[in-house]
C-alpha atoms as a PDB file:
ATOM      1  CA  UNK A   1    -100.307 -40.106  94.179  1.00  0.00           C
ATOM      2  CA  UNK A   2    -103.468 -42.534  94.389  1.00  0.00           C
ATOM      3  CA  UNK A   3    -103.438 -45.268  96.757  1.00  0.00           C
ATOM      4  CA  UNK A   4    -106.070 -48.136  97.552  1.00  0.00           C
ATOM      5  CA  UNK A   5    -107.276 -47.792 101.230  1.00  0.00           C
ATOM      6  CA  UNK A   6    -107.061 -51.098 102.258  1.00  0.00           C
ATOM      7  CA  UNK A   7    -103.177 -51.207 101.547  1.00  0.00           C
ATOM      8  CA  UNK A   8    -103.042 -47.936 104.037  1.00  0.00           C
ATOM      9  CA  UNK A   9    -102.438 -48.075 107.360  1.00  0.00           C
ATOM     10  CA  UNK A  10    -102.519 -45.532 109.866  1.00  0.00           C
ATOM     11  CA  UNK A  11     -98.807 -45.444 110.470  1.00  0.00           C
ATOM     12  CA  UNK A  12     -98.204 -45.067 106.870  1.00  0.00           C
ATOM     13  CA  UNK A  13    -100.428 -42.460 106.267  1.00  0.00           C
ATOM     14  CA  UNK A  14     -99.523 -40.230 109.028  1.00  0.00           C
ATOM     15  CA  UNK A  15     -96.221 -40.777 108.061  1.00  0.00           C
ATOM     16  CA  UNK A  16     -95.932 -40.622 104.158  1.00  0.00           C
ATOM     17  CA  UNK A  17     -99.117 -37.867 103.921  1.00  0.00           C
ATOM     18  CA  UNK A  18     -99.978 -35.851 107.068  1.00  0.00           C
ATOM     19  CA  UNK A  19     -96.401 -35.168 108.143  1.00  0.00           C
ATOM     20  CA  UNK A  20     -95.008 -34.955 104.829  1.00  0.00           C
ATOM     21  CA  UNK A  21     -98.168 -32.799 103.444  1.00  0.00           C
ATOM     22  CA  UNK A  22     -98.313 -34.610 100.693  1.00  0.00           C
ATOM     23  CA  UNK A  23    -101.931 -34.863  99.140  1.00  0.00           C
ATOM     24  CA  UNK A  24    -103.189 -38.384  98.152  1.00  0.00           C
ATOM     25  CA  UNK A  25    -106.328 -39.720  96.326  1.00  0.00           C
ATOM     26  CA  UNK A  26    -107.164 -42.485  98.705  1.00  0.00           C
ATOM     27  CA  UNK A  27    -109.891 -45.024  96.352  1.00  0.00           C
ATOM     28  CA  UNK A  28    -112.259 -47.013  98.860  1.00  0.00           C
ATOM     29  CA  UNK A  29    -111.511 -44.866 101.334  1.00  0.00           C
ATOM     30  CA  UNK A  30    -115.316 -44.151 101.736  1.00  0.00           C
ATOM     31  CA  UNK A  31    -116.081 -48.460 102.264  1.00  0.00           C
ATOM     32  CA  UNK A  32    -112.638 -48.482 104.291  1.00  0.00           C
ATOM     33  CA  UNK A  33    -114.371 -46.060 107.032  1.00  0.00           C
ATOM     34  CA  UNK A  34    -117.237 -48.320 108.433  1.00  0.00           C
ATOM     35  CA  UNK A  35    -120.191 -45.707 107.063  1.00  0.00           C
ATOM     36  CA  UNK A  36    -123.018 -47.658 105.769  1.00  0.00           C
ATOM     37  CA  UNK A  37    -122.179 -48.366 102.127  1.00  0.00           C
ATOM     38  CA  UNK A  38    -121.979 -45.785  99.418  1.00  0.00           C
ATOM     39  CA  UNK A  39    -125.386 -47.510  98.033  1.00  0.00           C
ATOM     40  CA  UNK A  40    -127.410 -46.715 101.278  1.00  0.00           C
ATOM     41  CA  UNK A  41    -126.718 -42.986 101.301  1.00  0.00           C
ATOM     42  CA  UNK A  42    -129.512 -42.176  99.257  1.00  0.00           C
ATOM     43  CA  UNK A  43    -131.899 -38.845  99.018  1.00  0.00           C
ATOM     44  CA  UNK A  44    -134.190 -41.213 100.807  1.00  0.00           C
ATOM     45  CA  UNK A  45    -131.805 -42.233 103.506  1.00  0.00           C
ATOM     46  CA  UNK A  46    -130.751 -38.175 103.786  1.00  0.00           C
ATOM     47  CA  UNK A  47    -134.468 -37.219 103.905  1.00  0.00           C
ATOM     48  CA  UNK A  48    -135.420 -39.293 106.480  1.00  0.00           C
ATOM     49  CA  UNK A  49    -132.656 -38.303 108.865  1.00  0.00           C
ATOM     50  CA  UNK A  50    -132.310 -34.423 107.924  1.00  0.00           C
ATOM     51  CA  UNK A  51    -135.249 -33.862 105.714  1.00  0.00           C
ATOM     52  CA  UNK A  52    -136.338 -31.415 108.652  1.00  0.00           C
ATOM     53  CA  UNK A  53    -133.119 -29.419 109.635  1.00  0.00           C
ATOM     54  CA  UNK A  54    -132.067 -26.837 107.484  1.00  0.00           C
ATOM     55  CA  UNK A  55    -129.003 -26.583 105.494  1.00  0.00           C
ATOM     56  CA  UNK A  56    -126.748 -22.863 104.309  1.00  0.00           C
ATOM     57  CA  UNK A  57    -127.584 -23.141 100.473  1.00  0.00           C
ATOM     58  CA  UNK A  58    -125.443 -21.183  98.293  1.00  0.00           C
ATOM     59  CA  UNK A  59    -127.048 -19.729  95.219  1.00  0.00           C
ATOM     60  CA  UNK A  60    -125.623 -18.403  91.590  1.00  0.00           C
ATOM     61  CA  UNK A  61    -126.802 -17.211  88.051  1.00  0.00           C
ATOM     62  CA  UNK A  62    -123.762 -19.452  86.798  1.00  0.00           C
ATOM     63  CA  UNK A  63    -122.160 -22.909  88.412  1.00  0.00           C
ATOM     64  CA  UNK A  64    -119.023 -20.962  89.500  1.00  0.00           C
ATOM     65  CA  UNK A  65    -119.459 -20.987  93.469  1.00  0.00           C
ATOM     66  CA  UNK A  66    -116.039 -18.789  93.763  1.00  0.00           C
ATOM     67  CA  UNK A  67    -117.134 -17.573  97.336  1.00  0.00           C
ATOM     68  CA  UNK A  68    -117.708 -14.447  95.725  1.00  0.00           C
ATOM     69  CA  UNK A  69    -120.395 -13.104  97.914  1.00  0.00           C
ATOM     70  CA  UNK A  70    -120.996 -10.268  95.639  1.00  0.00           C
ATOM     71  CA  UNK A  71    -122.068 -12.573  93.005  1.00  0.00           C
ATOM     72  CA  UNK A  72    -123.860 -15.056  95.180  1.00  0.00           C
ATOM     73  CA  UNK A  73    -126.199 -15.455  97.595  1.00  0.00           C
ATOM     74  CA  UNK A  74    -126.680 -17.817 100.931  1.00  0.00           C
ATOM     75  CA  UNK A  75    -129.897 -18.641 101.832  1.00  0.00           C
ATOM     76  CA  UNK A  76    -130.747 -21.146 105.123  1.00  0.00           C
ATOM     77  CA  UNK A  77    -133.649 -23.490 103.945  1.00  0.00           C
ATOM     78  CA  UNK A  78    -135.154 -26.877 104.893  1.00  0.00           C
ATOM     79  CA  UNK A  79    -132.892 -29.772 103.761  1.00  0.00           C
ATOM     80  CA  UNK A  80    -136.396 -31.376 102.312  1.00  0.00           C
ATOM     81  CA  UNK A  81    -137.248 -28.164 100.337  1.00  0.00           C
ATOM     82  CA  UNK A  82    -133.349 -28.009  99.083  1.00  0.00           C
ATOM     83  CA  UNK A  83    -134.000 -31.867  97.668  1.00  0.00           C
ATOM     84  CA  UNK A  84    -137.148 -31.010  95.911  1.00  0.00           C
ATOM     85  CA  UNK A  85    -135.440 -27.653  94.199  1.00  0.00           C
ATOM     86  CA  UNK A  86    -132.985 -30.097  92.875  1.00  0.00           C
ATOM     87  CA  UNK A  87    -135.532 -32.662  91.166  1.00  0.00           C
ATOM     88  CA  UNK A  88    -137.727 -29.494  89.826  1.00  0.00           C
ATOM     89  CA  UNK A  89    -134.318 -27.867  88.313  1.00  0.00           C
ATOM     90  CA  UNK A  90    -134.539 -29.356  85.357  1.00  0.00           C
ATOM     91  CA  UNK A  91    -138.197 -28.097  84.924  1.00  0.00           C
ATOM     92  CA  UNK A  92    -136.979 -24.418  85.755  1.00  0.00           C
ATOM     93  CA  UNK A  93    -135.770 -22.138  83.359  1.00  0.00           C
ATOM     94  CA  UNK A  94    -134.619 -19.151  85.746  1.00  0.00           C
ATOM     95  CA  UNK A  95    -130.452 -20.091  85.178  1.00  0.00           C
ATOM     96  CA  UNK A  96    -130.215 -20.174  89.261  1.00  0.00           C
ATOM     97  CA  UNK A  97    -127.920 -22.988  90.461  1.00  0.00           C
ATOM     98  CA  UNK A  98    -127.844 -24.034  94.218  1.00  0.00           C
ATOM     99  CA  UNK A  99    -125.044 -25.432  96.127  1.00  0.00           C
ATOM    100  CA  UNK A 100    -125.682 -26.579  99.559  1.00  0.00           C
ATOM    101  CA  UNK A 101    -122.522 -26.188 100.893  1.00  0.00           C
ATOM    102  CA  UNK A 102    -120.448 -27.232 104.118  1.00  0.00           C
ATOM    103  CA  UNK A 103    -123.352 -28.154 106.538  1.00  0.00           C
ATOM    104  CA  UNK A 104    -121.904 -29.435 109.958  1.00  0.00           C
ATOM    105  CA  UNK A 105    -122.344 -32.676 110.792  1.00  0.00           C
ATOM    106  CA  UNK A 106    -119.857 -32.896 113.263  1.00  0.00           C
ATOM    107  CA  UNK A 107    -117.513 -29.900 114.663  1.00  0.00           C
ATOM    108  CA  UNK A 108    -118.245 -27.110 117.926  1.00  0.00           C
ATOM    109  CA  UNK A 109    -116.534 -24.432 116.162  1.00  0.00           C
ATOM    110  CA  UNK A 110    -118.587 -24.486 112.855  1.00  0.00           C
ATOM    111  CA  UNK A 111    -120.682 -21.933 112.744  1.00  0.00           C
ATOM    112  CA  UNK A 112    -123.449 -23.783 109.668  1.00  0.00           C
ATOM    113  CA  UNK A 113    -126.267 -25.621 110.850  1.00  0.00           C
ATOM    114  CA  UNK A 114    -126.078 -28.547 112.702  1.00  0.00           C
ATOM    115  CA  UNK A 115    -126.684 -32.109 111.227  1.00  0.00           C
ATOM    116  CA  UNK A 116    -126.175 -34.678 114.964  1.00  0.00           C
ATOM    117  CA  UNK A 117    -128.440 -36.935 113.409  1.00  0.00           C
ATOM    118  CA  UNK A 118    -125.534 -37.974 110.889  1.00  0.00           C
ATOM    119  CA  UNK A 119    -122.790 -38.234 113.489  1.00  0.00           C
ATOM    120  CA  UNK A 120    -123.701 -42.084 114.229  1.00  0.00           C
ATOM    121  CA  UNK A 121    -122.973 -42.714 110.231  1.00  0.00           C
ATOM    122  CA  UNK A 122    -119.681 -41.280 109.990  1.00  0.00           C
ATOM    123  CA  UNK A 123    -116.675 -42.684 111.582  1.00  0.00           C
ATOM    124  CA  UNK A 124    -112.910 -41.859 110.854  1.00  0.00           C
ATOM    125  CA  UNK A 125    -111.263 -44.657 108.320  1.00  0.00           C
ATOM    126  CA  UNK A 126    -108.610 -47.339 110.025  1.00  0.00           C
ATOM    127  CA  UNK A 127    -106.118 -45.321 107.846  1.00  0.00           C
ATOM    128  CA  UNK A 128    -107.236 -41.906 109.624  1.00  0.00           C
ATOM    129  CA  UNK A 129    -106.663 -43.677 113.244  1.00  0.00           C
ATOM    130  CA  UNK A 130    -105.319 -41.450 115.743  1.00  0.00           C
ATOM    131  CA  UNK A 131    -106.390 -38.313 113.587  1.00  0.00           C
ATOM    132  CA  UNK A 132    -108.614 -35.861 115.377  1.00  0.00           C
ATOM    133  CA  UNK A 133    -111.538 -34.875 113.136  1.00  0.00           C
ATOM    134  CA  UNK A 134    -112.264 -31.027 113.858  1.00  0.00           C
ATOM    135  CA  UNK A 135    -115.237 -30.881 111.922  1.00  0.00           C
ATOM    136  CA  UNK A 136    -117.746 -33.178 109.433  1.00  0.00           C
ATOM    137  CA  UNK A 137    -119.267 -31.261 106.704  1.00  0.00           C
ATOM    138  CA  UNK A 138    -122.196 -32.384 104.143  1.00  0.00           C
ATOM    139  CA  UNK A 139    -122.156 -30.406 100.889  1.00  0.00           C
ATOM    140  CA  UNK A 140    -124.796 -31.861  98.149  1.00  0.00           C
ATOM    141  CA  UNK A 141    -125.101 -30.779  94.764  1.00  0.00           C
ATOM    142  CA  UNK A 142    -126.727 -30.960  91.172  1.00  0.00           C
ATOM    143  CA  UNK A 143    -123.139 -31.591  89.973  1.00  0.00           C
ATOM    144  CA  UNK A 144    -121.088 -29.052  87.714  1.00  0.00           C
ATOM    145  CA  UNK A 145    -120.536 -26.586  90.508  1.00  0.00           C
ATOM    146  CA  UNK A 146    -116.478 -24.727  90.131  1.00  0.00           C
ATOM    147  CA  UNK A 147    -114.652 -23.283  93.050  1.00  0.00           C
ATOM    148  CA  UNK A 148    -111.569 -21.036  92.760  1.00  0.00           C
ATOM    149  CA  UNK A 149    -108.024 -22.817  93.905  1.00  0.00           C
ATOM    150  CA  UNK A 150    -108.084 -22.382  97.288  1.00  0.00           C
ATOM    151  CA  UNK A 151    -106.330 -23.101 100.574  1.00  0.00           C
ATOM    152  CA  UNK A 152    -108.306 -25.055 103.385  1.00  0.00           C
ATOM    153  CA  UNK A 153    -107.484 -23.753 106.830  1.00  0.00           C
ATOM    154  CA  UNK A 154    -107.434 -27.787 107.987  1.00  0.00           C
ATOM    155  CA  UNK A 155    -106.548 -31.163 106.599  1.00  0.00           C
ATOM    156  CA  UNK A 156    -109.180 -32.844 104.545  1.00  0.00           C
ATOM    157  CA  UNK A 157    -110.433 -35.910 104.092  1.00  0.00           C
ATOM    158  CA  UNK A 158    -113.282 -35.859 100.939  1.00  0.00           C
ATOM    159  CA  UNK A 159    -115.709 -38.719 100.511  1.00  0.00           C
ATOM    160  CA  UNK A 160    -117.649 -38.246  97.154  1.00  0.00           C
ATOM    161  CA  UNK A 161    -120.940 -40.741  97.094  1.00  0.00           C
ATOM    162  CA  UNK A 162    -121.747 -39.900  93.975  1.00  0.00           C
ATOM    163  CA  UNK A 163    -121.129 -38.599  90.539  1.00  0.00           C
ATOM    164  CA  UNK A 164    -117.242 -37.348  90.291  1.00  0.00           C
ATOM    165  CA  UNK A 165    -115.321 -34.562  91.281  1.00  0.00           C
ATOM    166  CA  UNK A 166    -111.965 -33.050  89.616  1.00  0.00           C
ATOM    167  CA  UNK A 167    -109.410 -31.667  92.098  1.00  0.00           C
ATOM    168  CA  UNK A 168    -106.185 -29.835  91.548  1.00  0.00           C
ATOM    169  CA  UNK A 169    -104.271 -31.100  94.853  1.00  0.00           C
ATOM    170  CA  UNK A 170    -100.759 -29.158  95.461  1.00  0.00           C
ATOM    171  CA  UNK A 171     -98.268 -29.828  98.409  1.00  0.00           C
ATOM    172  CA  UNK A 172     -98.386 -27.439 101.176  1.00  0.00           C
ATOM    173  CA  UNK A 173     -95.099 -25.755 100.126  1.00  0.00           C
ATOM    174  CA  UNK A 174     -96.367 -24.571  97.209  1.00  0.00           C
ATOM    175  CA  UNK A 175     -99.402 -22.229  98.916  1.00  0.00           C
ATOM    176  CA  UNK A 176     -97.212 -19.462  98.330  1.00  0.00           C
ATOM    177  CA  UNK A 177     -98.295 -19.491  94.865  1.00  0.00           C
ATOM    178  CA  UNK A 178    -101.738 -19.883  94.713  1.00  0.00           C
ATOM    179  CA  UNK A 179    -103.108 -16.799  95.752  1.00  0.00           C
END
């Protein structure tokens, strides 16, 4: 189901989606939280908070990040140097594609770089109220990248700032079947 955030309320959402496991597309969820606005979260914005930290950055010959580690590599770079890569990958012609993928913002028991300068933008949504975030994670990309259907070992909340992103979203009791 897709529901508008601002018709959500905690309760409701505990009780119709966490409980139940039912996954939801929740639209405005991202202006329902109290971040800055979408519109502010720009590579500018990003590079003057993080620019110096570095970030896990996956990287593959094809835009299928299947965590495959046989077919890709990690490498830890600057978050600044990651940015710049992405402008210049139109200009490159080796068929490399880079992922920078789940980059802790928030969360003791992640083992990926730490981001604290981002943990003053993010706040749980009203709708998420009473919910104890585990862990924040930043993942930027060029767009296009494919993962494998999957099971996440926690609940997920998933605010896209831009572009779009496709999910296949399946209730928990059918996990049996994916893998």
């Amino acid at each position: 189901p897709q529901i508008e955030a601002e018709t959500l309320t905690a309760l409701s959402f505990q009780k119709n989606y966490v409980q139940t496991g039912i996954p939801v597309v929740i639209k405005g969820g991202f202006e329902a939280s109290q971040w800055r606005g979408a519109d502010e979260w720009t590579d500018d914005f990003l590079l003057n908070l993080i620019g110096d930290s570095t970030a896990v950055v996956e990287v593959s010959d094809s835009r299928n990040f299947y965590n495959d580690y046989n077919a890709i590599a990690q490498r830890t770079m600057p978050i600044r140097d990651y940015f710049e890569l992405l402008d210049s990958l139109e200009e490159k012609s080796d068929g490399k594609h880079y992922y920078m993928i789940q980059n802790s913002i928030y969360g003791v028991s992640n083992p990926r770089p730490y981001l604290p300068q981002l943990q003053t933008e993010a706040h749980n949504p009203p709708f998420a109220d009473g919910l104890s975030l585990e862990t924040i994670n930043l993942w930027v990309g060029a767009g296009g990248q494919v993962t494998r259907l999957h099971i996440d070992s926690k609940e997920n909340l998933m605010f896209l700032l831009q572009g779009e992103k496709e999910f296949t979203l399946f209730p928990f009791r059918f996990s049996e079947f994916v893998y």
